[in-house]
PDB file of N, CA and C in Angstrom:
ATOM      1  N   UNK A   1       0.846  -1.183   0.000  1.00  0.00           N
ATOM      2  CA  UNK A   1       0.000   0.000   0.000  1.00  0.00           C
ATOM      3  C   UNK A   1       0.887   1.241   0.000  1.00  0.00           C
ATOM      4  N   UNK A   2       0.692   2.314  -0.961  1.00  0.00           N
ATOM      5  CA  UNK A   2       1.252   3.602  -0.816  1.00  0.00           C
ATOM      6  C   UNK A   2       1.069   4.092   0.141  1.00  0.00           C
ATOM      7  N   UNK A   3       1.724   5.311   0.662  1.00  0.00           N
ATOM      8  CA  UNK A   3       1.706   6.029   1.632  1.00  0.00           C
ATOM      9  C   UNK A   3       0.529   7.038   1.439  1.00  0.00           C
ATOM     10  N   UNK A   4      -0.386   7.210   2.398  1.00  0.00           N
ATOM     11  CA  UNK A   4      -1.465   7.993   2.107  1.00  0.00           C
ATOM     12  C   UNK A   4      -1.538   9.353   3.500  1.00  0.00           C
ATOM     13  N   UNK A   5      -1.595  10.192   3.055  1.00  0.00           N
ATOM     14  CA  UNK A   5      -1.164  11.468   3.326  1.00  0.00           C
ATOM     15  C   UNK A   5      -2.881  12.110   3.939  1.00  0.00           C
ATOM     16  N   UNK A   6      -2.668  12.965   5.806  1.00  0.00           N
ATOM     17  CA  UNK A   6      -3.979  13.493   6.121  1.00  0.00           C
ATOM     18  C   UNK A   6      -3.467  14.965   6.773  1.00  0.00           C
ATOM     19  N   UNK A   7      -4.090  15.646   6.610  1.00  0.00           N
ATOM     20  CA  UNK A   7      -4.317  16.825   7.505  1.00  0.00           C
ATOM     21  C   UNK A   7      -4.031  16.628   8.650  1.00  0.00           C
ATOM     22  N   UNK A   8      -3.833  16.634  10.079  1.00  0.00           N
ATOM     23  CA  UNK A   8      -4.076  17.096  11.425  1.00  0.00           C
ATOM     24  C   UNK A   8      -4.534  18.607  11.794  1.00  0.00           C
ATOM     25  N   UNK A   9      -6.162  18.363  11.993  1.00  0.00           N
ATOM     26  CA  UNK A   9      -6.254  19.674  11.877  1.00  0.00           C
ATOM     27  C   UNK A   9      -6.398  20.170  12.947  1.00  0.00           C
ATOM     28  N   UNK A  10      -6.962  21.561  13.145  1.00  0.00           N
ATOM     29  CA  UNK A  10      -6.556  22.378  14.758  1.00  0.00           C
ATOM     30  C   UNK A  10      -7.015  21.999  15.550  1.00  0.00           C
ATOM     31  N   UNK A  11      -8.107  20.953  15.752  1.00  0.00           N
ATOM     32  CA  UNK A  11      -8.370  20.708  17.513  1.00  0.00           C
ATOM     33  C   UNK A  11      -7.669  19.106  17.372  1.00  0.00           C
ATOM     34  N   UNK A  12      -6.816  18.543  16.483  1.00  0.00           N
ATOM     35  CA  UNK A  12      -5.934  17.255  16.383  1.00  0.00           C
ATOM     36  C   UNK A  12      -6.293  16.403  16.230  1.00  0.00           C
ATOM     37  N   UNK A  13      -7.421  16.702  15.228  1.00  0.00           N
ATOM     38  CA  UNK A  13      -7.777  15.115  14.384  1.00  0.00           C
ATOM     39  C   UNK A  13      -7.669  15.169  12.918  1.00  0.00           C
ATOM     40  N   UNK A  14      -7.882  13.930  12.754  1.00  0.00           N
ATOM     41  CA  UNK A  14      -7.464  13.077  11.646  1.00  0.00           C
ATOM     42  C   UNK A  14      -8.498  12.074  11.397  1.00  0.00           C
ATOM     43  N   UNK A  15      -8.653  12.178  10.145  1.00  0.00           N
ATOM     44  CA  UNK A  15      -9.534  10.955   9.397  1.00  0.00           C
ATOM     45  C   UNK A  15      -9.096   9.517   9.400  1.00  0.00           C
ATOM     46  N   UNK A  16      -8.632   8.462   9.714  1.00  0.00           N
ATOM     47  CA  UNK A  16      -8.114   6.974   9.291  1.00  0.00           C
ATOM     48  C   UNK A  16      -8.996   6.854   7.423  1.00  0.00           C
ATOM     49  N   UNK A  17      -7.782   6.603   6.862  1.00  0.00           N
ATOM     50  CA  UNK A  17      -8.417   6.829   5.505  1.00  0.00           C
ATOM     51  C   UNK A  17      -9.259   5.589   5.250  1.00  0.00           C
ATOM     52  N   UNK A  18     -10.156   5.633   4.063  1.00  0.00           N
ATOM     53  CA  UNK A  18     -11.125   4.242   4.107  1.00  0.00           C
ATOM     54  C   UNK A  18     -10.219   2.798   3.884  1.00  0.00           C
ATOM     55  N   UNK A  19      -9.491   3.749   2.950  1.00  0.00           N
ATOM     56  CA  UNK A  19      -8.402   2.044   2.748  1.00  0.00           C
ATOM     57  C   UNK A  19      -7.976   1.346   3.567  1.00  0.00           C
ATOM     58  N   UNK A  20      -7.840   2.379   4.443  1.00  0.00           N
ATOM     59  CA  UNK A  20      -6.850   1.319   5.829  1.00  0.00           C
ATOM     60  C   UNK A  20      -7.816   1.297   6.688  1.00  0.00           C
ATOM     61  N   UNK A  21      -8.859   1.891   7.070  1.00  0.00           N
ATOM     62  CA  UNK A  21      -9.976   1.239   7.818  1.00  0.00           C
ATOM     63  C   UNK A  21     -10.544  -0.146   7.528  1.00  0.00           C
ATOM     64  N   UNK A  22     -10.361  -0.410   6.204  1.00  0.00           N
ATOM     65  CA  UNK A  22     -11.219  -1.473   5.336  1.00  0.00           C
ATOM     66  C   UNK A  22     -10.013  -2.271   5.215  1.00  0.00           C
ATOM     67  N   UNK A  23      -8.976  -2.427   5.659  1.00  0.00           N
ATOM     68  CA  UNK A  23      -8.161  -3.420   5.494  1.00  0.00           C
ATOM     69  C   UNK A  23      -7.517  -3.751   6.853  1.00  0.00           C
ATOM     70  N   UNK A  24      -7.416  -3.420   7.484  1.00  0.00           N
ATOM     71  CA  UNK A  24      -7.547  -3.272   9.000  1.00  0.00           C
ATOM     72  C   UNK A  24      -8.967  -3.682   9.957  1.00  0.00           C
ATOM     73  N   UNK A  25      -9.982  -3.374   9.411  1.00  0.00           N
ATOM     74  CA  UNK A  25     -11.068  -3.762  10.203  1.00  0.00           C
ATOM     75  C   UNK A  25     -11.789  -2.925  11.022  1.00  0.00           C
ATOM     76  N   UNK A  26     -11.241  -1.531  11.078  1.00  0.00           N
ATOM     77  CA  UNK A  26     -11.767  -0.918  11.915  1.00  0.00           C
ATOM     78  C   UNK A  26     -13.532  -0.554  11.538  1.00  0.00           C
ATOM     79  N   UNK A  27     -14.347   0.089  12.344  1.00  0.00           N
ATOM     80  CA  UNK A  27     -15.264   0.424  11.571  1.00  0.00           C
ATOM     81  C   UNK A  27     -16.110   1.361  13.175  1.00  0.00           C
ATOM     82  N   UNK A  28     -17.265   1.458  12.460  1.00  0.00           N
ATOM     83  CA  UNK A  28     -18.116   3.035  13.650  1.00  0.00           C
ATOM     84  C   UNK A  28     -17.687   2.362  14.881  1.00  0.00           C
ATOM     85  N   UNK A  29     -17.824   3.309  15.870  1.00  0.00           N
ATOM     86  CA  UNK A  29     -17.813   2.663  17.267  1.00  0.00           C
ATOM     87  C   UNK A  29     -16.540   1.717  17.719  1.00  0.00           C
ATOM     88  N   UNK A  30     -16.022   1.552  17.509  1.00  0.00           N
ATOM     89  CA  UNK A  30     -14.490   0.657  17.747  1.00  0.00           C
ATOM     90  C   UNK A  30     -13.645   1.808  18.646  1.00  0.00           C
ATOM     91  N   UNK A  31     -13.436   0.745  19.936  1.00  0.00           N
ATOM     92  CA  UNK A  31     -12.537   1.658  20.949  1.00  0.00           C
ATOM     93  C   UNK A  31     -11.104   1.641  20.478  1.00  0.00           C
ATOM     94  N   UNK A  32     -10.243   2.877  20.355  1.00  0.00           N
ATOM     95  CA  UNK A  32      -9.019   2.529  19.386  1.00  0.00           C
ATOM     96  C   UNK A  32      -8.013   3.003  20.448  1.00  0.00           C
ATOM     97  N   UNK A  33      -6.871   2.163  20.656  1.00  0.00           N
ATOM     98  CA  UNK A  33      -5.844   2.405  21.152  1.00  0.00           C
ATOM     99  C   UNK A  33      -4.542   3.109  20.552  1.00  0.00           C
ATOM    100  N   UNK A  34      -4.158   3.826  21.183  1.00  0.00           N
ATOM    101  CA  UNK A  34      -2.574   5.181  20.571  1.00  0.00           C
ATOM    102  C   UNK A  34      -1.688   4.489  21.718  1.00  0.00           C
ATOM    103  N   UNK A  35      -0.534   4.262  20.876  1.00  0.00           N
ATOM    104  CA  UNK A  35       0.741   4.134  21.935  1.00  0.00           C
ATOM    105  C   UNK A  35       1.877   4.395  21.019  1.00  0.00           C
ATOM    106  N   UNK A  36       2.808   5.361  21.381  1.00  0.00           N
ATOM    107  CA  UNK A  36       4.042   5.992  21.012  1.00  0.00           C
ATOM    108  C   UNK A  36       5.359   4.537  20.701  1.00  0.00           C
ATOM    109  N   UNK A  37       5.490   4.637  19.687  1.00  0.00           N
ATOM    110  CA  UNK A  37       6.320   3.238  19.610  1.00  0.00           C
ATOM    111  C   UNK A  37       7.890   3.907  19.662  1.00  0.00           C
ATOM    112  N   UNK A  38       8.234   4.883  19.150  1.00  0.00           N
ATOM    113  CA  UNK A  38       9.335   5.988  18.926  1.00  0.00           C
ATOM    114  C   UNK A  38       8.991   7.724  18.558  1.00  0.00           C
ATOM    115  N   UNK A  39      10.222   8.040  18.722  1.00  0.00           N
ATOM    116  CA  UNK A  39       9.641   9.414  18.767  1.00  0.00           C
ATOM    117  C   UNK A  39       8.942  10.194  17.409  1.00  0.00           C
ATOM    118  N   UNK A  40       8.896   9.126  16.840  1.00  0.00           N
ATOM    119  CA  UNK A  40       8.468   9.560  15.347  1.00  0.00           C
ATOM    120  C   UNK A  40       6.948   9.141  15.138  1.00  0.00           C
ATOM    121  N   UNK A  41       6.230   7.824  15.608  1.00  0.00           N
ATOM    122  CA  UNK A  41       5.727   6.793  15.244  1.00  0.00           C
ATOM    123  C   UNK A  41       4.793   6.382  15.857  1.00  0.00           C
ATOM    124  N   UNK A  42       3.370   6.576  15.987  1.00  0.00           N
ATOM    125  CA  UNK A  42       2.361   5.868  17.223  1.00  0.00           C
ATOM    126  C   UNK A  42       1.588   4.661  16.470  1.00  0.00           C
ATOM    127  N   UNK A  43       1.216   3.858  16.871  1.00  0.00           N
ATOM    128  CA  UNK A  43       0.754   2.469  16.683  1.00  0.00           C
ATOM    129  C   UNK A  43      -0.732   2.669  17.006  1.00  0.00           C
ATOM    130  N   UNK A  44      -1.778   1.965  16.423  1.00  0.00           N
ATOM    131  CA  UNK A  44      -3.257   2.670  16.631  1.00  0.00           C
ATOM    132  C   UNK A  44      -3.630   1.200  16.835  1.00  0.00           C
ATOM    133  N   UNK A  45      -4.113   1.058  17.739  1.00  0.00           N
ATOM    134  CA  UNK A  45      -5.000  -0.808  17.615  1.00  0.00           C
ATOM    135  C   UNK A  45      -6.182  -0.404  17.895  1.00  0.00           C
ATOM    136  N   UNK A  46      -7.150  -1.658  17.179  1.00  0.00           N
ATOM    137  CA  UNK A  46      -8.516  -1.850  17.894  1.00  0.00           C
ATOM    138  C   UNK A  46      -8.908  -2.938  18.782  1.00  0.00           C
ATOM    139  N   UNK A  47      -9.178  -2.065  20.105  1.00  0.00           N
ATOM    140  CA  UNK A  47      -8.828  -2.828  21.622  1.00  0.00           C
ATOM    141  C   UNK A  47     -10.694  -3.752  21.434  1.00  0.00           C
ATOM    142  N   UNK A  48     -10.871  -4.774  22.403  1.00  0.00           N
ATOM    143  CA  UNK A  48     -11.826  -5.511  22.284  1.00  0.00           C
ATOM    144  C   UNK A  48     -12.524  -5.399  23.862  1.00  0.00           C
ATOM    145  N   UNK A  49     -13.378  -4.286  23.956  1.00  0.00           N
ATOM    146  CA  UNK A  49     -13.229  -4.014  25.828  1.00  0.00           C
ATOM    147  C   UNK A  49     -13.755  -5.420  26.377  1.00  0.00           C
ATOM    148  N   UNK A  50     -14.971  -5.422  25.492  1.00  0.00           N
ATOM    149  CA  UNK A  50     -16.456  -6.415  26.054  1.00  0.00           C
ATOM    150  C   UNK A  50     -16.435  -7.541  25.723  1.00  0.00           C
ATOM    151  N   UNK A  51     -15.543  -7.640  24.693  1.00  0.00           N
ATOM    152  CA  UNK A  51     -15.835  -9.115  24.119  1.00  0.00           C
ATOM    153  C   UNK A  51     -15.534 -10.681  24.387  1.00  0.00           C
ATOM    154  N   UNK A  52     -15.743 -10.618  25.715  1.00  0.00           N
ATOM    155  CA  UNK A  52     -15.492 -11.716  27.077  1.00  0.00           C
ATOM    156  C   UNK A  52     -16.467 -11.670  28.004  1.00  0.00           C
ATOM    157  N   UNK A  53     -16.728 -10.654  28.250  1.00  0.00           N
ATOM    158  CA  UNK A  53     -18.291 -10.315  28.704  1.00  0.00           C
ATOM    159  C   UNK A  53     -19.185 -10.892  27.628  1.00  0.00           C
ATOM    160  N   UNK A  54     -19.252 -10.159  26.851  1.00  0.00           N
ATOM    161  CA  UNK A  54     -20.532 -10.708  25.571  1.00  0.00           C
ATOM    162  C   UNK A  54     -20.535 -12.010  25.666  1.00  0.00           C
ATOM    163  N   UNK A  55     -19.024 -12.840  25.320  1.00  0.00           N
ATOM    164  CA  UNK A  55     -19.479 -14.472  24.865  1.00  0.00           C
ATOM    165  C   UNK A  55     -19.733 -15.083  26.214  1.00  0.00           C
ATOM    166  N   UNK A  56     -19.322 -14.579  27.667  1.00  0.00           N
ATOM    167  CA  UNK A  56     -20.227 -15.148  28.723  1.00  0.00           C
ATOM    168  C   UNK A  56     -21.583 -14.979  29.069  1.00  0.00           C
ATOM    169  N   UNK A  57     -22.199 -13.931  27.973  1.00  0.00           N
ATOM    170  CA  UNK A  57     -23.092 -13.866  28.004  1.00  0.00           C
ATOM    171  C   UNK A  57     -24.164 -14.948  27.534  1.00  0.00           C
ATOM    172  N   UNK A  58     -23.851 -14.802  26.029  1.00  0.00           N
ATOM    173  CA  UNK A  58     -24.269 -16.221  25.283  1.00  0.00           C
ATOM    174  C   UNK A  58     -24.520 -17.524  26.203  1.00  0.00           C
ATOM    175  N   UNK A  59     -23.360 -17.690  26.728  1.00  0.00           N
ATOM    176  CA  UNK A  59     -23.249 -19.061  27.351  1.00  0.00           C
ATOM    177  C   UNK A  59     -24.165 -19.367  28.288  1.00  0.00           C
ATOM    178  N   UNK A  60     -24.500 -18.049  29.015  1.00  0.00           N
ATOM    179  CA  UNK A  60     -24.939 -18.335  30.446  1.00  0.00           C
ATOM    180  C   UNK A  60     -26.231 -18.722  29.934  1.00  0.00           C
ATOM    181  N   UNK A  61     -27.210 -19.708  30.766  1.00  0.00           N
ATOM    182  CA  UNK A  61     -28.526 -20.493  30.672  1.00  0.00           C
ATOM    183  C   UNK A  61     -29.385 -19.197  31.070  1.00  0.00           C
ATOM    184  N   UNK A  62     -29.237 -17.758  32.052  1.00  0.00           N
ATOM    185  CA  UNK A  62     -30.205 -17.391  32.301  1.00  0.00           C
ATOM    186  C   UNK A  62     -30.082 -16.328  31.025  1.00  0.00           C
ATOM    187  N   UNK A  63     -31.466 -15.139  31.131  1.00  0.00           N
ATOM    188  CA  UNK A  63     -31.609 -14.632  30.246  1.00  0.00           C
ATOM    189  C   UNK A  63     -31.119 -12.781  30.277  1.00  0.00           C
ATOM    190  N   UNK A  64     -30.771 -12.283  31.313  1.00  0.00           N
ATOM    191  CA  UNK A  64     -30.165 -11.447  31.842  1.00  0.00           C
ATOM    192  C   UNK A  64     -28.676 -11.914  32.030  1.00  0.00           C
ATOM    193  N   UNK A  65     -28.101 -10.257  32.256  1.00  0.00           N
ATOM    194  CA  UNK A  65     -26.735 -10.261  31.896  1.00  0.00           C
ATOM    195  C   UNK A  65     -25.837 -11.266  33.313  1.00  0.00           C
ATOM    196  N   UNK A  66     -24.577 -11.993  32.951  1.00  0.00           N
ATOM    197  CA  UNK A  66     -24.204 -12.349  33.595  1.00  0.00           C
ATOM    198  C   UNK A  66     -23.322 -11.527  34.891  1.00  0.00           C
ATOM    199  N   UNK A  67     -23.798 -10.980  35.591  1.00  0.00           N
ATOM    200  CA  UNK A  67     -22.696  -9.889  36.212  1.00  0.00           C
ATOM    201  C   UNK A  67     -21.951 -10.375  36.800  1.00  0.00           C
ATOM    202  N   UNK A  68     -21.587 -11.593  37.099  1.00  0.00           N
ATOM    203  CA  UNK A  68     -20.392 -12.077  38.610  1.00  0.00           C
ATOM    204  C   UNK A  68     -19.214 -11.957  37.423  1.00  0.00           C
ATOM    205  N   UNK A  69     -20.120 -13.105  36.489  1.00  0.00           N
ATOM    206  CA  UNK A  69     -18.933 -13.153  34.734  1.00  0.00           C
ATOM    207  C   UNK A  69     -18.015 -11.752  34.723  1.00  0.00           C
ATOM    208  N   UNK A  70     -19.279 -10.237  34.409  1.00  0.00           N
ATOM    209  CA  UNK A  70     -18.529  -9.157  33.961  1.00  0.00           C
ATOM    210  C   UNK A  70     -18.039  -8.663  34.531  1.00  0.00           C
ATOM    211  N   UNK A  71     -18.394  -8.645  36.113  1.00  0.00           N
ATOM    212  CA  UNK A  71     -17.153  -7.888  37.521  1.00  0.00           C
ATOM    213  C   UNK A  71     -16.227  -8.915  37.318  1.00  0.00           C
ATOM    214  N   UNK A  72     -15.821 -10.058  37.074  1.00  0.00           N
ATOM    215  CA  UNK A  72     -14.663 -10.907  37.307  1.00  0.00           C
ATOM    216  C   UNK A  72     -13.893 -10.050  36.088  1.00  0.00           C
ATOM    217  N   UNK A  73     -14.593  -9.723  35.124  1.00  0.00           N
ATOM    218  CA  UNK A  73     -14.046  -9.984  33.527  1.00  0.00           C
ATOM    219  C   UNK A  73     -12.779  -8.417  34.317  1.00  0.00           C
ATOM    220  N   UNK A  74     -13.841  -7.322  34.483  1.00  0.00           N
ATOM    221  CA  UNK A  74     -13.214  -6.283  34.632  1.00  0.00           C
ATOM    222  C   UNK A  74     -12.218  -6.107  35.874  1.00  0.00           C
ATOM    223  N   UNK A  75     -12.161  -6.653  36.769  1.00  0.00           N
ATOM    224  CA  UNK A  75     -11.529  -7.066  37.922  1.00  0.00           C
ATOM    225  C   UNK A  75      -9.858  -7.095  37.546  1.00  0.00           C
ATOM    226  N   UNK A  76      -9.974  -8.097  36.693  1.00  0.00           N
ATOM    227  CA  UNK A  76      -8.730  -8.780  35.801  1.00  0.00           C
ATOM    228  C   UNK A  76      -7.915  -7.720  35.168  1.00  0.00           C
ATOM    229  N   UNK A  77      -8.775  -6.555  34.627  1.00  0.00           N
ATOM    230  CA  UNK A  77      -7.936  -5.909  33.253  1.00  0.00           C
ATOM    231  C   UNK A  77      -7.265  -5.157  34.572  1.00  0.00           C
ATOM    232  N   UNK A  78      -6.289  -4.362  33.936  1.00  0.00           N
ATOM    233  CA  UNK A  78      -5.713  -3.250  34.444  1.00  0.00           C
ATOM    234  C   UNK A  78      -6.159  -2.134  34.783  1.00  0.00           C
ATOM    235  N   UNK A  79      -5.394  -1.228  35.240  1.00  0.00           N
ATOM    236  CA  UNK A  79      -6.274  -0.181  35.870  1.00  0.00           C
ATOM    237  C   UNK A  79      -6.585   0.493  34.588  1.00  0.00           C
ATOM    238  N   UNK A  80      -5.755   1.043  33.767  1.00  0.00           N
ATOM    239  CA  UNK A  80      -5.592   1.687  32.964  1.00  0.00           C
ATOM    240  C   UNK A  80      -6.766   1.135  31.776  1.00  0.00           C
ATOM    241  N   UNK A  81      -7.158  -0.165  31.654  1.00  0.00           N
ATOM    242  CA  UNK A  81      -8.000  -0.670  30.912  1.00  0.00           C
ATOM    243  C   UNK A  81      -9.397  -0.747  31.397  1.00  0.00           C
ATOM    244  N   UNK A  82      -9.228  -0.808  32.556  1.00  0.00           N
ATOM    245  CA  UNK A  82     -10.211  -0.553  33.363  1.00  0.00           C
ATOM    246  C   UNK A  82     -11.267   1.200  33.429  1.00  0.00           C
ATOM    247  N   UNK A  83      -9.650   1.669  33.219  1.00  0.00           N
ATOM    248  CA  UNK A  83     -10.226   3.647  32.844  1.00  0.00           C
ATOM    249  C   UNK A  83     -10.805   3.290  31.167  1.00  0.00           C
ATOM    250  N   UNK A  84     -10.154   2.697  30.924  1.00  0.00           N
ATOM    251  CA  UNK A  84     -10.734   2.809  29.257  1.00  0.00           C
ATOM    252  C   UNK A  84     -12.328   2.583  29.175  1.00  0.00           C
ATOM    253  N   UNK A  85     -12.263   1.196  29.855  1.00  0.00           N
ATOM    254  CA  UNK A  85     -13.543   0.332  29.962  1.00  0.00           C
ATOM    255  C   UNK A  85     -14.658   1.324  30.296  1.00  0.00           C
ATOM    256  N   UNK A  86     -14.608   2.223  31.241  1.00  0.00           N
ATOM    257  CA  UNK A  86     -15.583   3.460  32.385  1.00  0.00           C
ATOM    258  C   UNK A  86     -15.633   3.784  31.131  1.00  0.00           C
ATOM    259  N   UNK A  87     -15.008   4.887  30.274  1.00  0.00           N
ATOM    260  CA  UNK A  87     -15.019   6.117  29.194  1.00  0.00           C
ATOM    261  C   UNK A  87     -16.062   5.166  28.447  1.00  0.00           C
ATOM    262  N   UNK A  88     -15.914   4.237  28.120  1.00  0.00           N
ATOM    263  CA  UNK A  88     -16.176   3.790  26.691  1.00  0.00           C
ATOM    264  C   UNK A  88     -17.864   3.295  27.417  1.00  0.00           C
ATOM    265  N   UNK A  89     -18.117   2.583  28.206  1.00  0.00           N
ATOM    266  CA  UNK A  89     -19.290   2.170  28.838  1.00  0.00           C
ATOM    267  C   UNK A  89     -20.352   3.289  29.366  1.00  0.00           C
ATOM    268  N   UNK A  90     -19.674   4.706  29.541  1.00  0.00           N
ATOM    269  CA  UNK A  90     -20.029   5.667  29.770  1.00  0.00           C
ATOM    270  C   UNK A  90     -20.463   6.476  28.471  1.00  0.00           C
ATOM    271  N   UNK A  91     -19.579   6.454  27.296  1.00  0.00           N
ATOM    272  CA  UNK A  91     -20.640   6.954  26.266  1.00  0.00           C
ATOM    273  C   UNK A  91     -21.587   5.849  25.650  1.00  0.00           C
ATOM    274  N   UNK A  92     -21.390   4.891  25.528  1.00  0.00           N
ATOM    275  CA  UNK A  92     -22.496   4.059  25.565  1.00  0.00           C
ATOM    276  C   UNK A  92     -24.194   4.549  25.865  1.00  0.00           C
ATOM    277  N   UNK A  93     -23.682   4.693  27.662  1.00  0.00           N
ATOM    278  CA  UNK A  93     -24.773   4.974  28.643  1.00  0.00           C
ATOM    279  C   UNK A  93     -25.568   6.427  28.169  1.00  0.00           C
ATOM    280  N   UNK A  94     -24.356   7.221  27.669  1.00  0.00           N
ATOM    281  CA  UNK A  94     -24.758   8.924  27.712  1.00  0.00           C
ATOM    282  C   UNK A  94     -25.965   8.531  25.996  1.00  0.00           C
ATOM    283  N   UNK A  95     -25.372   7.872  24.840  1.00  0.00           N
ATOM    284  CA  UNK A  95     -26.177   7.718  23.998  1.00  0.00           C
ATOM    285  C   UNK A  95     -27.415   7.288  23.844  1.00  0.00           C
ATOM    286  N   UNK A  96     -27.553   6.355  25.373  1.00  0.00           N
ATOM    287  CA  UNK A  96     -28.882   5.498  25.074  1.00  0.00           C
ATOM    288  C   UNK A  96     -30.154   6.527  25.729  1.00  0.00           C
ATOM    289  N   UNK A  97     -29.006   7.746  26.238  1.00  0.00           N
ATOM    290  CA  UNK A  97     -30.168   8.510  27.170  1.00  0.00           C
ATOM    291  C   UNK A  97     -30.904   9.462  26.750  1.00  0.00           C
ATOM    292  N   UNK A  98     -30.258   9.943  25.266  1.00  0.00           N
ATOM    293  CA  UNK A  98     -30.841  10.388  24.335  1.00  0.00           C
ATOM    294  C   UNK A  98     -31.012   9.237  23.283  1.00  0.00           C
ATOM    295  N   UNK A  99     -32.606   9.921  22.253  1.00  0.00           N
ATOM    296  CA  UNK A  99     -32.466   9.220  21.120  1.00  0.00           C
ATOM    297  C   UNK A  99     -30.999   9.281  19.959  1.00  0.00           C
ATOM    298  N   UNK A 100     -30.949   7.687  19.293  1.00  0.00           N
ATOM    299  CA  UNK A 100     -29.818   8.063  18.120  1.00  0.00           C
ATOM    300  C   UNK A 100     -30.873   8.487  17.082  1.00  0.00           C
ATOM    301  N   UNK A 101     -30.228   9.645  16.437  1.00  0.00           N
ATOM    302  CA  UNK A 101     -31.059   9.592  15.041  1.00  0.00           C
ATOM    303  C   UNK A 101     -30.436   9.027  14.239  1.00  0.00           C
ATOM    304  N   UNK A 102     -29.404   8.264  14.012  1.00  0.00           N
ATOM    305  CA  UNK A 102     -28.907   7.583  13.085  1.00  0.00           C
ATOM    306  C   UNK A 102     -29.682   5.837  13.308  1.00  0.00           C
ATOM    307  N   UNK A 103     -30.190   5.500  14.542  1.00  0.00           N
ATOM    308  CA  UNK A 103     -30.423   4.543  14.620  1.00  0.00           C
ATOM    309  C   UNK A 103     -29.804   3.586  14.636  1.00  0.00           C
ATOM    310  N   UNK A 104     -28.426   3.897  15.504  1.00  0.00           N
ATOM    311  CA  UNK A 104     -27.068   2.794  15.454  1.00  0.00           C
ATOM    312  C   UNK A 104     -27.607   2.428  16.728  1.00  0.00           C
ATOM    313  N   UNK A 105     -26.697   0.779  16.743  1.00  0.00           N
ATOM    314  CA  UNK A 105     -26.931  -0.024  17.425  1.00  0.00           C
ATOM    315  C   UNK A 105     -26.071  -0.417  18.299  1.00  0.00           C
ATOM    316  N   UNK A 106     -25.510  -0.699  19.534  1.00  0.00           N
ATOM    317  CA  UNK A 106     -24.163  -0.696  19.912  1.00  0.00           C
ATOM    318  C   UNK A 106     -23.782  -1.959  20.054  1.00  0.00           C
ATOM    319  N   UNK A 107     -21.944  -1.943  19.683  1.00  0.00           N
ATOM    320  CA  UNK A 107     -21.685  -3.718  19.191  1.00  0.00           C
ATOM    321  C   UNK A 107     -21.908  -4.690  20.433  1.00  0.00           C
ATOM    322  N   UNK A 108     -21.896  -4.262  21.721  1.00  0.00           N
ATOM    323  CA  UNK A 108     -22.125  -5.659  23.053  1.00  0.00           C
ATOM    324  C   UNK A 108     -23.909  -5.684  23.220  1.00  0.00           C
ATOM    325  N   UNK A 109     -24.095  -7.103  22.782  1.00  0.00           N
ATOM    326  CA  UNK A 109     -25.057  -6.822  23.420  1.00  0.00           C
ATOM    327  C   UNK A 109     -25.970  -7.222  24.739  1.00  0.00           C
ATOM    328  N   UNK A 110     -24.759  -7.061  26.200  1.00  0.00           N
ATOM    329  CA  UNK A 110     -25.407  -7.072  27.170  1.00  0.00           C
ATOM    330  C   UNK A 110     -26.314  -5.865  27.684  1.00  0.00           C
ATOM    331  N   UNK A 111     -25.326  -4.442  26.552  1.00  0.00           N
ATOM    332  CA  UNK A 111     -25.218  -2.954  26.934  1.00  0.00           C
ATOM    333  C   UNK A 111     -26.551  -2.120  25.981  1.00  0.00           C
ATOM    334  N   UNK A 112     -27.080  -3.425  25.288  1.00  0.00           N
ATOM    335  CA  UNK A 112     -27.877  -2.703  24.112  1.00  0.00           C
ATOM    336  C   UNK A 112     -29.322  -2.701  24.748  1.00  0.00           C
ATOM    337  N   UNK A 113     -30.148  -2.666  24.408  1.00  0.00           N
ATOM    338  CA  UNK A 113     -31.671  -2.237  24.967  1.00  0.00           C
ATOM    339  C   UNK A 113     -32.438  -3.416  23.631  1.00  0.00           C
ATOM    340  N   UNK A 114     -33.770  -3.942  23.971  1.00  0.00           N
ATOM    341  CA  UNK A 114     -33.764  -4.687  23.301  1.00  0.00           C
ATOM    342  C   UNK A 114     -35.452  -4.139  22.811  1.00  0.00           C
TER     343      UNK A 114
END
């Protein structure tokens, strides 16, 4: 793939171009991780907060969310993943409290409304 060239514009964002979204995997709603690899160079991943929660969800026989499952799940991560986990579960929460007019759906669905 060529090198594909973006703006950083004044409040310090940037588009991820479609190519590399679409070859990479990223897509709406995906919690994305920045970490400085050198002083030149940051590394962007797409982190997976819930997705250990979710498939204990599936599993479990009852029909409500498993919570001992998702306090264990979050217990485990780090603190720092743990701050991620709050931010990201928190706009979640802030969206469902208004209507979406786009009518998006959010990807866990212990967190979705049915």
């Amino acid at each position: 793939m060529n090198k594909l060239y973006r703006i950083l514009g004044q409040r310090g964002r940037v588009t991820i171009p479609y190519e590399i979204r679409c070859r990479v995997g990223f897509s709406y709603n995906d919690v994305l991780s920045f970490a400085v690899q050198d002083d030149r160079a940051v590394v962007i991943r797409r982190e997976k907060i819930c997705d250990e929660a979710c498939i204990a969800q599936r599993k479990s026989s009852g029909t409500g969310p498993n919570t001992s499952t998702l306090l264990q799940f979050l217990d485990n991560l780090s603190a720092a993943d743990q701050r991620t986990a709050l931010i990201y579960l928190s706009v979640i929460w802030a969206k469902r409290q208004t209507p979406a007019a786009d009518g998006a759906q959010e990807l866990c669905a212990p967190f979705t409304d049915s």
